[in-house]
PDB file of N, CA and C in Angstrom:
ATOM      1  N   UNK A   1       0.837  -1.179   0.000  1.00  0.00           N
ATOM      2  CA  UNK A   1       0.000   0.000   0.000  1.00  0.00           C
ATOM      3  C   UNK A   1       0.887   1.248   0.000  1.00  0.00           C
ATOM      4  N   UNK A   2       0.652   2.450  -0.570  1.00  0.00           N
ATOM      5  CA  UNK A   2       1.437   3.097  -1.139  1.00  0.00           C
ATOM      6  C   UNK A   2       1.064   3.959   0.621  1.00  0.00           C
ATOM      7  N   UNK A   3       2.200   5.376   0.545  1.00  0.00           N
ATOM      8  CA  UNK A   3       1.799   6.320   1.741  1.00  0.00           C
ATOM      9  C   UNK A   3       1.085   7.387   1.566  1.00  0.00           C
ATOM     10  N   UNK A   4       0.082   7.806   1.638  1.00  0.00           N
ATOM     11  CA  UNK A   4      -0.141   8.691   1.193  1.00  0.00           C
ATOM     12  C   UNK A   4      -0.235   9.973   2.171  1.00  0.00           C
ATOM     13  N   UNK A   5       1.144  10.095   2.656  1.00  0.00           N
ATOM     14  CA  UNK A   5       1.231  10.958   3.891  1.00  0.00           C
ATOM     15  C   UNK A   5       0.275  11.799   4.803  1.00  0.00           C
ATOM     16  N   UNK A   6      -0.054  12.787   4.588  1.00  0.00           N
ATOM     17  CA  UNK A   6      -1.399  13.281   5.791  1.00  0.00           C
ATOM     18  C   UNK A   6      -2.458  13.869   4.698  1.00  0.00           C
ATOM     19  N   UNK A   7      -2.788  13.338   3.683  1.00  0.00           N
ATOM     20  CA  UNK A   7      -3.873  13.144   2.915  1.00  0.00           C
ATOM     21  C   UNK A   7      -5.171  13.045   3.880  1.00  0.00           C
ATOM     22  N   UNK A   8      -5.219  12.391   4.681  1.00  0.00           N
ATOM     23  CA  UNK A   8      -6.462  12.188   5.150  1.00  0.00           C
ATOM     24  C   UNK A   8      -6.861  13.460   5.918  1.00  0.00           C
ATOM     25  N   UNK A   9      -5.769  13.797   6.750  1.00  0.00           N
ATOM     26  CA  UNK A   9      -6.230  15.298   7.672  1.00  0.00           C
ATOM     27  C   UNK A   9      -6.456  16.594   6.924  1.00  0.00           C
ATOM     28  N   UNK A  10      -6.414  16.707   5.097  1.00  0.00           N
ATOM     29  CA  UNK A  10      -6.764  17.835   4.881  1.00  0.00           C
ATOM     30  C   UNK A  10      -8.403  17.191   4.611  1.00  0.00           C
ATOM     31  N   UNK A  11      -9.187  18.351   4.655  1.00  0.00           N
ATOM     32  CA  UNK A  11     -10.183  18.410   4.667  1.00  0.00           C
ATOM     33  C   UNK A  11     -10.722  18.329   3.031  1.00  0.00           C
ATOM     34  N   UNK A  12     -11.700  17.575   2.448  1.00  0.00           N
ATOM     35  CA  UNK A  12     -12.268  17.411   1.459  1.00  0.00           C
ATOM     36  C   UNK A  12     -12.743  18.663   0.569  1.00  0.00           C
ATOM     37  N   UNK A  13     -13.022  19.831   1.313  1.00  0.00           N
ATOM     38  CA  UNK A  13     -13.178  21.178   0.465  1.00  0.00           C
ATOM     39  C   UNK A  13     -11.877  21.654  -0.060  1.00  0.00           C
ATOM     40  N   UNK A  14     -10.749  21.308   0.576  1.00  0.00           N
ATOM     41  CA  UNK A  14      -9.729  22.265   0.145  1.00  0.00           C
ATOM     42  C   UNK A  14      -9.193  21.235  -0.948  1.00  0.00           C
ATOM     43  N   UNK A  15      -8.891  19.918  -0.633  1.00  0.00           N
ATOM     44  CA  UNK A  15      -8.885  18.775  -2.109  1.00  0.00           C
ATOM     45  C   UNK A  15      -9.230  19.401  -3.401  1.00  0.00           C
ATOM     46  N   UNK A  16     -10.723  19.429  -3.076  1.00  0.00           N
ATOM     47  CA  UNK A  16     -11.411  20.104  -4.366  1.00  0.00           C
ATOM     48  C   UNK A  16     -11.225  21.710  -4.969  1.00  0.00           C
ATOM     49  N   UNK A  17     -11.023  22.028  -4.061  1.00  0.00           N
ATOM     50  CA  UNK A  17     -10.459  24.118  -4.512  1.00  0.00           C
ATOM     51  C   UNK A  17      -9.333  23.580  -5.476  1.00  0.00           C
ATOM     52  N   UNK A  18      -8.055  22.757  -4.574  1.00  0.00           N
ATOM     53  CA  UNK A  18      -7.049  22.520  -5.125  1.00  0.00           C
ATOM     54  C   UNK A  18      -7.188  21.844  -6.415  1.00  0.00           C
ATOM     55  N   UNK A  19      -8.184  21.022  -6.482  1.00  0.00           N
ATOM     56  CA  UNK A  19      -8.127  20.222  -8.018  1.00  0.00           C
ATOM     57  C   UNK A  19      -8.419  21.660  -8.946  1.00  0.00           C
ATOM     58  N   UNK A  20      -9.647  22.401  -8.882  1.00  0.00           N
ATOM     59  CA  UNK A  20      -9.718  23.503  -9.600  1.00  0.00           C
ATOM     60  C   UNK A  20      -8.699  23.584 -10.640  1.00  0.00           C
ATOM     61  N   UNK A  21      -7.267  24.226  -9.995  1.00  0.00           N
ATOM     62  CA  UNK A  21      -6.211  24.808 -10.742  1.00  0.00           C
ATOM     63  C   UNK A  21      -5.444  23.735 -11.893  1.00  0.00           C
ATOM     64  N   UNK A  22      -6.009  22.205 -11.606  1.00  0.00           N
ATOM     65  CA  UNK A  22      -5.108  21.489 -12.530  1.00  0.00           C
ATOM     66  C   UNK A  22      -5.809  21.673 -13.854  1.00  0.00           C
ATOM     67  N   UNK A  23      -4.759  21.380 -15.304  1.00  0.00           N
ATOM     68  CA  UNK A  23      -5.545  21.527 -16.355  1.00  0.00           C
ATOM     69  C   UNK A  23      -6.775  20.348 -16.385  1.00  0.00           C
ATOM     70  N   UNK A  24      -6.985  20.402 -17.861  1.00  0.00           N
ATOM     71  CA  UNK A  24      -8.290  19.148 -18.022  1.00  0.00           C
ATOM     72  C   UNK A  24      -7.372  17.287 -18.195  1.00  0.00           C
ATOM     73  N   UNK A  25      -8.183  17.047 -17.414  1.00  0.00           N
ATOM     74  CA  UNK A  25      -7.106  15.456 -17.165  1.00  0.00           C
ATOM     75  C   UNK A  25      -7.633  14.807 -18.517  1.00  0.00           C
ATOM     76  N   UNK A  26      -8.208  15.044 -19.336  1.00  0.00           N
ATOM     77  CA  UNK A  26      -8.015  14.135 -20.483  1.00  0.00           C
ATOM     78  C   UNK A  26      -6.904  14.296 -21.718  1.00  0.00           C
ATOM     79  N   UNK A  27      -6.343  15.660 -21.372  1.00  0.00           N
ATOM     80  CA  UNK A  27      -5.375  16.320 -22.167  1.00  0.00           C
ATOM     81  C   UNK A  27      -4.360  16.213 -21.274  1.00  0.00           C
ATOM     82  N   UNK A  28      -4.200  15.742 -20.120  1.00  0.00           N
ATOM     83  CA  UNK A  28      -2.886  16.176 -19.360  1.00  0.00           C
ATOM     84  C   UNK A  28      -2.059  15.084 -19.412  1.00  0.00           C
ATOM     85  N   UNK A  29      -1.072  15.600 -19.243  1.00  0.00           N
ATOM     86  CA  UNK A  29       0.430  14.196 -19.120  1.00  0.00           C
ATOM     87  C   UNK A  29       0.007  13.252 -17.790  1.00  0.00           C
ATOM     88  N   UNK A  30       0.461  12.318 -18.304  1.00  0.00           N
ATOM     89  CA  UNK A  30       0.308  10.908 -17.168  1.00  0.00           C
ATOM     90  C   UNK A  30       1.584  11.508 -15.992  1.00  0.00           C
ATOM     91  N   UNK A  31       1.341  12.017 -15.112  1.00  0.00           N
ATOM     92  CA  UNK A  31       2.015  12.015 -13.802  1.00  0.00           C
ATOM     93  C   UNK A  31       1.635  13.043 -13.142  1.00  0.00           C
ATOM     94  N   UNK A  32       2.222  12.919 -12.036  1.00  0.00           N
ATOM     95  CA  UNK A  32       1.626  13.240 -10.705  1.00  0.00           C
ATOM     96  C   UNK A  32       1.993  14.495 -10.959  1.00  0.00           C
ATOM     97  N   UNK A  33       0.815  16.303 -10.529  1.00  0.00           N
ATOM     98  CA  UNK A  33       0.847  17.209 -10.196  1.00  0.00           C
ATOM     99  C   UNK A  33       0.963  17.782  -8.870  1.00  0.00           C
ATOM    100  N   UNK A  34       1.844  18.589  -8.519  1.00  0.00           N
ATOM    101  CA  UNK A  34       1.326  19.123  -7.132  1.00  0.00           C
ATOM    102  C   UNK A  34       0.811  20.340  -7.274  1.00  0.00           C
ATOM    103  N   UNK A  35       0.107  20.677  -6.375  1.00  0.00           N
ATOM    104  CA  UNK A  35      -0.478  21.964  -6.179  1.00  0.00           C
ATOM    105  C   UNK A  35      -0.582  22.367  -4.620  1.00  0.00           C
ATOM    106  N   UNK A  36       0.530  23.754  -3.963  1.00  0.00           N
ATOM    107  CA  UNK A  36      -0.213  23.808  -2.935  1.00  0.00           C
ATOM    108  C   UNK A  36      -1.232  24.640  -2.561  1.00  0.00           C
ATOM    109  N   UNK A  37      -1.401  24.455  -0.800  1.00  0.00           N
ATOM    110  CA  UNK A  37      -2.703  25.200  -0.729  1.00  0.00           C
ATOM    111  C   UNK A  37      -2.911  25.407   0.822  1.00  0.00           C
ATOM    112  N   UNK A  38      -3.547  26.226   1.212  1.00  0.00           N
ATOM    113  CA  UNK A  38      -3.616  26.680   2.132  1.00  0.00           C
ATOM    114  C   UNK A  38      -5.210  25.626   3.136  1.00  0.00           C
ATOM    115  N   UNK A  39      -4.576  25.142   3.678  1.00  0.00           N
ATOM    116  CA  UNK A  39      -5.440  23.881   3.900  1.00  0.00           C
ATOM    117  C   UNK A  39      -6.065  23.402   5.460  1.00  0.00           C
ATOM    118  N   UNK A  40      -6.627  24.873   6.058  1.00  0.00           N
ATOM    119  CA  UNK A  40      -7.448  25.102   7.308  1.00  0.00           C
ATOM    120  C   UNK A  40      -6.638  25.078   8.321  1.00  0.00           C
ATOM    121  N   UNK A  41      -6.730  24.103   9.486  1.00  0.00           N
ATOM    122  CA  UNK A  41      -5.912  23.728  10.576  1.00  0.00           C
ATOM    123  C   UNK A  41      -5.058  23.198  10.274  1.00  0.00           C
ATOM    124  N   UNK A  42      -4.301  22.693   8.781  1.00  0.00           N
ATOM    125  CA  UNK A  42      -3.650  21.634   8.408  1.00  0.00           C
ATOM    126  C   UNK A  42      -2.601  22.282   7.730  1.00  0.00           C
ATOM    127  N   UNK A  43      -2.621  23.400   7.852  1.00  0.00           N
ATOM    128  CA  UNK A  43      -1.591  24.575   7.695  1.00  0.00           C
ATOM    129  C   UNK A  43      -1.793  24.486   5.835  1.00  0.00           C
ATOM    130  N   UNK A  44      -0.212  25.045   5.308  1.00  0.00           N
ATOM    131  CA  UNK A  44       0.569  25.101   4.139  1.00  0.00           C
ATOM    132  C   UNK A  44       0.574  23.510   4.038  1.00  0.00           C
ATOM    133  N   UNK A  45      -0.038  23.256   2.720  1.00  0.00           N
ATOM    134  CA  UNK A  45      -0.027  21.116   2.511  1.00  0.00           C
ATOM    135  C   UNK A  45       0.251  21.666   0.924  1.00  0.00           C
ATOM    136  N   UNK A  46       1.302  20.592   0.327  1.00  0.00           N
ATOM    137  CA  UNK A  46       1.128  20.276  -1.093  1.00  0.00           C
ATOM    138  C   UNK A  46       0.615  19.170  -1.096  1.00  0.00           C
ATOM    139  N   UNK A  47      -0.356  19.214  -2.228  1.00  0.00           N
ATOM    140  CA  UNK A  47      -1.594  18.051  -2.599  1.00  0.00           C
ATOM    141  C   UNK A  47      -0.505  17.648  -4.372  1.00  0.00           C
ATOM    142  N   UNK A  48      -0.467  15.733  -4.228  1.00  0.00           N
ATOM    143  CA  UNK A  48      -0.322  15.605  -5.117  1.00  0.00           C
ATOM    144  C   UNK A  48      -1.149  14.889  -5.399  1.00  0.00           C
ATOM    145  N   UNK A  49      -1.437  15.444  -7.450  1.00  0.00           N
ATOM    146  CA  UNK A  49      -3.259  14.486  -7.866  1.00  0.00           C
ATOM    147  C   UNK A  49      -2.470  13.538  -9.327  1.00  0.00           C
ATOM    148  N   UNK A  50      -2.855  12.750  -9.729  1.00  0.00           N
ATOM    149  CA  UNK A  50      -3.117  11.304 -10.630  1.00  0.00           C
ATOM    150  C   UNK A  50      -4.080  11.650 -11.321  1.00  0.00           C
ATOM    151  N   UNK A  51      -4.225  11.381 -12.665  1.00  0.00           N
ATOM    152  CA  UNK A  51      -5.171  11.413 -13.671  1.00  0.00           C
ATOM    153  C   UNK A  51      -5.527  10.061 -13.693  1.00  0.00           C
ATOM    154  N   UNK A  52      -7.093   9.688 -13.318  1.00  0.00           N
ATOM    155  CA  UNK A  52      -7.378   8.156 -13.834  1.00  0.00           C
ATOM    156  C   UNK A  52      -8.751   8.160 -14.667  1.00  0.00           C
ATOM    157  N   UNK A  53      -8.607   6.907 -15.146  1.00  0.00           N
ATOM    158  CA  UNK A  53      -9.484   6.500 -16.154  1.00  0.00           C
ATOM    159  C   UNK A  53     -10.721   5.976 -15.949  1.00  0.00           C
ATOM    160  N   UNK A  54     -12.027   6.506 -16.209  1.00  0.00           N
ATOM    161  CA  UNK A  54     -13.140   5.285 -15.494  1.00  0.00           C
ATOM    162  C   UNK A  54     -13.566   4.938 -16.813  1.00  0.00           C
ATOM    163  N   UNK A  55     -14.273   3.901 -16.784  1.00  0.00           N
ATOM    164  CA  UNK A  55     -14.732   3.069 -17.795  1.00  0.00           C
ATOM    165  C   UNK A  55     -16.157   2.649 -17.930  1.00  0.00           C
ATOM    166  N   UNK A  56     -17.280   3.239 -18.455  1.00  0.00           N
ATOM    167  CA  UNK A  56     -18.502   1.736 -18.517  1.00  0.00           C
ATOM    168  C   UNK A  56     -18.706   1.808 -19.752  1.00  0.00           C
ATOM    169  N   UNK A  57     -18.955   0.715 -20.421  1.00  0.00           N
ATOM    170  CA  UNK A  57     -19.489   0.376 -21.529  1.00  0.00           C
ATOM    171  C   UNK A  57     -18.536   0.814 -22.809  1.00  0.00           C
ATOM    172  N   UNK A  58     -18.410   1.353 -23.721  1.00  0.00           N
ATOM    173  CA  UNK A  58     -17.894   1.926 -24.443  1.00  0.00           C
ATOM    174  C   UNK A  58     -17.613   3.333 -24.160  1.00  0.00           C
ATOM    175  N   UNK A  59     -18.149   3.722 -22.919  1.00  0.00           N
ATOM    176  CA  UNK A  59     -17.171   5.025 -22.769  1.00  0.00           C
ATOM    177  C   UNK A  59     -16.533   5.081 -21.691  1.00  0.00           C
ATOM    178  N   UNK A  60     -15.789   6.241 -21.557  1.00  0.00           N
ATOM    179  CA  UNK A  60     -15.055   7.035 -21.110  1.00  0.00           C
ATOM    180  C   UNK A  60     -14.635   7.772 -20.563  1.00  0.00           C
ATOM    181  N   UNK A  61     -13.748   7.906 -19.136  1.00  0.00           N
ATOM    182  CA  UNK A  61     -13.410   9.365 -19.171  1.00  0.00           C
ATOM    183  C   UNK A  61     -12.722   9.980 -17.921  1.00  0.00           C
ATOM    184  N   UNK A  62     -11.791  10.612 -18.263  1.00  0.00           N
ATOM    185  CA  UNK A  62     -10.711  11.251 -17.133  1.00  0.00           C
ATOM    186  C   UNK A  62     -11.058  12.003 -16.271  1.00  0.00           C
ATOM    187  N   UNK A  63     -10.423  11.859 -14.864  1.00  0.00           N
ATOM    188  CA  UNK A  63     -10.880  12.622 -13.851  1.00  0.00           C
ATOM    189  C   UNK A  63      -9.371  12.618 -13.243  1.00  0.00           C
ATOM    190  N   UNK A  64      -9.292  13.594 -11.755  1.00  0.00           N
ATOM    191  CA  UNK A  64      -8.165  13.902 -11.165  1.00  0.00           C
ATOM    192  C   UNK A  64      -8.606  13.030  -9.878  1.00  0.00           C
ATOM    193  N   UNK A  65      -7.674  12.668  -8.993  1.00  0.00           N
ATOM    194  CA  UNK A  65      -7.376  11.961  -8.182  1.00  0.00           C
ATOM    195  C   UNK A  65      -6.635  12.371  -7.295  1.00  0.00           C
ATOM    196  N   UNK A  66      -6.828  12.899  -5.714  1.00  0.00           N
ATOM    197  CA  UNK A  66      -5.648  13.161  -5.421  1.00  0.00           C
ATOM    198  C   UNK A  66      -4.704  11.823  -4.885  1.00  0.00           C
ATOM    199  N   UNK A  67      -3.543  11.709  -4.369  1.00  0.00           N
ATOM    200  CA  UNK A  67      -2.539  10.119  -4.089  1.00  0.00           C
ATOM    201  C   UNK A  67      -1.727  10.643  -2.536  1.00  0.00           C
ATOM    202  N   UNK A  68      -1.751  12.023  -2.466  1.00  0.00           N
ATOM    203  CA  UNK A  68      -0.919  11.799  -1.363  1.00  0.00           C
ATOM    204  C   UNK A  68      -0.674  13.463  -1.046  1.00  0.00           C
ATOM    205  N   UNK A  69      -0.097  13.905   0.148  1.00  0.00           N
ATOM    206  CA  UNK A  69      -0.306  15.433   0.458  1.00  0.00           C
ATOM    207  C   UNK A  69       1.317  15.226   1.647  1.00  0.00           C
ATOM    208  N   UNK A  70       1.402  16.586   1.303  1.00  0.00           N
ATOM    209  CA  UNK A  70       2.517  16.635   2.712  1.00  0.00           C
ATOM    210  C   UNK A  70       2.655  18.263   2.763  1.00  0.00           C
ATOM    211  N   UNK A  71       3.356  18.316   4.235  1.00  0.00           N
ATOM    212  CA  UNK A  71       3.247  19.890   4.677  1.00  0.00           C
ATOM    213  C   UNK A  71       3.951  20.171   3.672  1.00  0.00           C
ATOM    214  N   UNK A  72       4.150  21.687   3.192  1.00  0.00           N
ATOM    215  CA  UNK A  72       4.869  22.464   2.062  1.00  0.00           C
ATOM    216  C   UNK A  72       5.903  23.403   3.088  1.00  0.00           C
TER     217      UNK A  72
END
């Protein structure tokens, strides 16, 4: 299981502010982005996000992911 350092203690709103700024994940390069962010009680955190793939049927389609966070 991979670490995904204190990922869990930022809070789920600031995740999502932070995804905001990445480009569109169906155009983006395969690897990990960071972005930081100012992330409540959890101080200065860089959030790093993963582009993944979901699948049903014949379609398609990219979304961001975050994998792991650490203080900045």
């Amino acid at each position: 299981m991979e670490d995904n350092g204190i990922l869990e203690q930022v809070p789920g709103l600031h995740v999502s502010e932070a995804k905001q700024s990445l480009p569109p994940a169906a155009t983006a390069e395969d690897r990990e982005y960071p972005v930081e962010i100012d992330a409540g009680h959890a101080g200065r955190v860089r959030l790093f996000f993963r582009k993944q793939k979901a699948k049903r049927g014949k379609f398609s389609h990219w979304f961001w992911v975050a994998v792991r966070a650490e203080k900045a």
